[in-house]
C-alpha atoms as a PDB file:
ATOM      1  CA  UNK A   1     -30.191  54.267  45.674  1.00  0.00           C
ATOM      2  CA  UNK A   2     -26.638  52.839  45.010  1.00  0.00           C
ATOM      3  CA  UNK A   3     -23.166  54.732  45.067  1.00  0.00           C
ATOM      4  CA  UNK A   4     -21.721  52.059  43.183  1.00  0.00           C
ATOM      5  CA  UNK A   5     -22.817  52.443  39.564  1.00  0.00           C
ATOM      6  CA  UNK A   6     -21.760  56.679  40.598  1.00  0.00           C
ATOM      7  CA  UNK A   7     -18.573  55.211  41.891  1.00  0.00           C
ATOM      8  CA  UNK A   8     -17.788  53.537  38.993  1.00  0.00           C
ATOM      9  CA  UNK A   9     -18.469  56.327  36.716  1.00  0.00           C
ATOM     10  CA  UNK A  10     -16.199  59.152  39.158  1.00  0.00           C
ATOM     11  CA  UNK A  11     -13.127  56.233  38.786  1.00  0.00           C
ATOM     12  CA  UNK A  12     -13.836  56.241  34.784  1.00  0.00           C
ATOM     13  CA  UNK A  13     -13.769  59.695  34.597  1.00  0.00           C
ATOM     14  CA  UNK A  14     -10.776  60.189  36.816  1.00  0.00           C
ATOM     15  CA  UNK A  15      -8.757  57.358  35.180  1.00  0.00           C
ATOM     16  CA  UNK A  16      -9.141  59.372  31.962  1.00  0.00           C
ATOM     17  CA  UNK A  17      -7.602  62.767  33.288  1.00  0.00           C
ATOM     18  CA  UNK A  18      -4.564  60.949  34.748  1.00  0.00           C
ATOM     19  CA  UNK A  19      -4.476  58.894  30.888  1.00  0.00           C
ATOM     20  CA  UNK A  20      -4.654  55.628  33.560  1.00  0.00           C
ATOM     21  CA  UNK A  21      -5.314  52.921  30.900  1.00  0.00           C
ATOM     22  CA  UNK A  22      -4.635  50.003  32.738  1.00  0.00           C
ATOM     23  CA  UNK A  23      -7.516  51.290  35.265  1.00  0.00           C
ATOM     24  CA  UNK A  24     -10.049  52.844  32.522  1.00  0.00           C
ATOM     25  CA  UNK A  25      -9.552  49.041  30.986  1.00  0.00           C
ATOM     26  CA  UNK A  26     -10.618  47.576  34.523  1.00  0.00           C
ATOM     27  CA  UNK A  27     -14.333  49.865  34.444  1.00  0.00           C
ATOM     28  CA  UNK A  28     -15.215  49.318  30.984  1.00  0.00           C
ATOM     29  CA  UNK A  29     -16.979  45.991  30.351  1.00  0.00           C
ATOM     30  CA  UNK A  30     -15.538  43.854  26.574  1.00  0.00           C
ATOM     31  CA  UNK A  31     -19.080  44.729  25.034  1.00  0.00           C
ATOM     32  CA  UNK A  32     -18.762  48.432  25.411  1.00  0.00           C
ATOM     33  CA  UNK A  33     -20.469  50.907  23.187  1.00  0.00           C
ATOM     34  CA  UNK A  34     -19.214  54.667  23.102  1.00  0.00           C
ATOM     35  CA  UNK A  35     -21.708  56.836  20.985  1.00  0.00           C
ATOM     36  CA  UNK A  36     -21.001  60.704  20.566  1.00  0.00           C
ATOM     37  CA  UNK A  37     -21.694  63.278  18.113  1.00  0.00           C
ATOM     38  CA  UNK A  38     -18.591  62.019  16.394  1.00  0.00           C
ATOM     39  CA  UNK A  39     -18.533  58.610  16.847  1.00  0.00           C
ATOM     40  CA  UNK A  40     -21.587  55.960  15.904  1.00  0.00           C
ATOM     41  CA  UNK A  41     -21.784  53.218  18.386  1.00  0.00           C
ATOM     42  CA  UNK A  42     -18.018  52.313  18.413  1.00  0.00           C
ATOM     43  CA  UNK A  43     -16.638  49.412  20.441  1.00  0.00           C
ATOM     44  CA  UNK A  44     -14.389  49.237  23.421  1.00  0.00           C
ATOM     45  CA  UNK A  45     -11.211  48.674  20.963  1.00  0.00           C
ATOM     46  CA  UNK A  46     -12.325  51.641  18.734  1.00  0.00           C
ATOM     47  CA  UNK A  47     -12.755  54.084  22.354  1.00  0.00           C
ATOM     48  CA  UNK A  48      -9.301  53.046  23.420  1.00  0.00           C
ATOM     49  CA  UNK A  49      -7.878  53.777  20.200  1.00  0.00           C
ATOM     50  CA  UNK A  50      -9.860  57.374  19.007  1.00  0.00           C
ATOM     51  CA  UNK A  51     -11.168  58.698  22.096  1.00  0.00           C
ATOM     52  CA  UNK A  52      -8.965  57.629  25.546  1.00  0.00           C
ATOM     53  CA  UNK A  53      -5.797  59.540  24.651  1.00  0.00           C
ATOM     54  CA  UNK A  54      -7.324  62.808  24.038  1.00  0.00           C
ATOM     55  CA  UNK A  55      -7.527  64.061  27.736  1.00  0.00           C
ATOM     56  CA  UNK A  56      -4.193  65.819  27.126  1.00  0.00           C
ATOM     57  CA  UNK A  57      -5.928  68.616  25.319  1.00  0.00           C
ATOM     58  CA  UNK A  58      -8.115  69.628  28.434  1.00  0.00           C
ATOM     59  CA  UNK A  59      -6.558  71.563  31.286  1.00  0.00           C
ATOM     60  CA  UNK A  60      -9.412  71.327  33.925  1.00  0.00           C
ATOM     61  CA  UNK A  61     -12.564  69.100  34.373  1.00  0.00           C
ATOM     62  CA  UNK A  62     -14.891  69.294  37.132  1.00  0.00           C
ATOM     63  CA  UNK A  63     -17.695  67.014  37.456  1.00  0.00           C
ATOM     64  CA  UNK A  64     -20.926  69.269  38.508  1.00  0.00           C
ATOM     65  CA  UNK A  65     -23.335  66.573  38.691  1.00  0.00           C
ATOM     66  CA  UNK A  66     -23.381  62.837  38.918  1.00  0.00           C
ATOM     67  CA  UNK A  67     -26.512  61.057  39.397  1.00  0.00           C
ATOM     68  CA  UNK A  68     -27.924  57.445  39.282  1.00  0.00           C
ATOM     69  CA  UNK A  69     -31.558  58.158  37.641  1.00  0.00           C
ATOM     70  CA  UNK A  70     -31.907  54.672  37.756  1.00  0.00           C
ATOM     71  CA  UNK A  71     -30.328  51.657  38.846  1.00  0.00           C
ATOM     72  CA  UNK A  72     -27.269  51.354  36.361  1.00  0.00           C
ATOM     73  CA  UNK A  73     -27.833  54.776  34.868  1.00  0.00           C
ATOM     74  CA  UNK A  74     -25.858  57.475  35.685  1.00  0.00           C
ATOM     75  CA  UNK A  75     -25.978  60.764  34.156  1.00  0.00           C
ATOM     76  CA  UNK A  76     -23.250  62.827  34.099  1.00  0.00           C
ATOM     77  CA  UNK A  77     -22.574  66.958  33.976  1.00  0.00           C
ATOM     78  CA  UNK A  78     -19.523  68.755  33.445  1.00  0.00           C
ATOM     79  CA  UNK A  79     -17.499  71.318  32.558  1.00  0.00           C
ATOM     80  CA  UNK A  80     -13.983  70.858  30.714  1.00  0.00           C
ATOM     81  CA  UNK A  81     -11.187  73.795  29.700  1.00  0.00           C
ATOM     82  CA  UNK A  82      -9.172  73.183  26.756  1.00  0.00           C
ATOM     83  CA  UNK A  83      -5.857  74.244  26.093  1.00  0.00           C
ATOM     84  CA  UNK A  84      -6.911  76.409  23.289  1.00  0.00           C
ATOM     85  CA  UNK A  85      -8.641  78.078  24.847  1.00  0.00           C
ATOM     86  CA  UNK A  86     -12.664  77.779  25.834  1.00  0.00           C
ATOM     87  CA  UNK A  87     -14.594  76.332  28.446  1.00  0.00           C
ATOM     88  CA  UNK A  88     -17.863  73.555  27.727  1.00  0.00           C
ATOM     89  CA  UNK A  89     -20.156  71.629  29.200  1.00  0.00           C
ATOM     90  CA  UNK A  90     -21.038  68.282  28.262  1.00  0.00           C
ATOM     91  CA  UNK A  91     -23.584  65.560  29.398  1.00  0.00           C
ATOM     92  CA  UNK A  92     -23.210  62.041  29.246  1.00  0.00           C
ATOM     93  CA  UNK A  93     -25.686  59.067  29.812  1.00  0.00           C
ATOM     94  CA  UNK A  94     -23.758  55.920  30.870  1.00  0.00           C
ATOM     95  CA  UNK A  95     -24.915  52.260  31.701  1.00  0.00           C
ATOM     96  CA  UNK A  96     -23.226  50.339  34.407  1.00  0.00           C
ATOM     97  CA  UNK A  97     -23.568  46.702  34.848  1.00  0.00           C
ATOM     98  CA  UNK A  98     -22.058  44.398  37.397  1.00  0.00           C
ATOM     99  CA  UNK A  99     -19.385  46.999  38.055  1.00  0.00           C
ATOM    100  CA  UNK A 100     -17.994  47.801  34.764  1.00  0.00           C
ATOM    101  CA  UNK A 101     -19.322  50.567  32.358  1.00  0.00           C
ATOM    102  CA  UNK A 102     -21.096  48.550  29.490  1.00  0.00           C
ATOM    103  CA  UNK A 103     -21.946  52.582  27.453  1.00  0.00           C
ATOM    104  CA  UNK A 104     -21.878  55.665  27.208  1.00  0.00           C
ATOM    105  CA  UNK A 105     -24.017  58.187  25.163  1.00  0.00           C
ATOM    106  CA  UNK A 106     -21.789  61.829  24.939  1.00  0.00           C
ATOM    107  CA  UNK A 107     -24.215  64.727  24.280  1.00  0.00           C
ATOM    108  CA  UNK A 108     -21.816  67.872  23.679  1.00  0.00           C
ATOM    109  CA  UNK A 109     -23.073  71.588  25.021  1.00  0.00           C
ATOM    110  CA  UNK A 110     -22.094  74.427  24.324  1.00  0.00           C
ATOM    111  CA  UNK A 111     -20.054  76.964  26.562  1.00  0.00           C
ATOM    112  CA  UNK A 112     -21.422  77.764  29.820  1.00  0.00           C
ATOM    113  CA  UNK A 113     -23.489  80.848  30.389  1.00  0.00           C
ATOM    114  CA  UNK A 114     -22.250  83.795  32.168  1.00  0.00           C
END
């Protein structure tokens, strides 16, 4: 099985935290769809726009499992802390394709159990 498309997805995710633009722009491919419990198939322009600059309200992310269940699809666990307090877990389904992520599918959890 390939590291890339997990590669890939670790640079996307880290690019985020650090609010790296110019490098989150480099992984996601121009026909990019973003689809969340919030947001309905939205495009590449739409992400940057509504959902990139919102890392500031997380203090800590840690990515508990990333895993290519098949070629180009990596799914995605983790747990985020936001500055208001609470800690969640999310899962995300993402498509890679020659290198750049082409979408990803946001399922939002709940808070992790004791």
């Amino acid at each position: 099985m390939s590291t890339g498309s997990t590669d890939v997805v670790r640079r996307l995710f880290a690019a985020y935290l650090a609010q790296d633009e110019a490098a989150a722009r480099a992984l996601v491919g121009d026909g990019f769809r973003f689809t969340s419990p919030q947001d309905d198939h939205i495009d590449r322009a739409a992400y940057f726009e509504r959902c990139f600059p919102t890392a500031q309200r997380v203090t800590r992310q840690d990515l508990l499992e990333v895993v290519e269940a098949e070629p180009g699809l990596v799914l995605v666990r983790y747990e985020y802390e936001l500055r208001t307090g609470g800690t969640f877990r999310n899962m995300e389904a993402i498509t890679v394709r020659d290198g750049q992520v082409v979408e990803a599918q946001v399922y939002f959890g709940g808070p992790p159990r004791p």
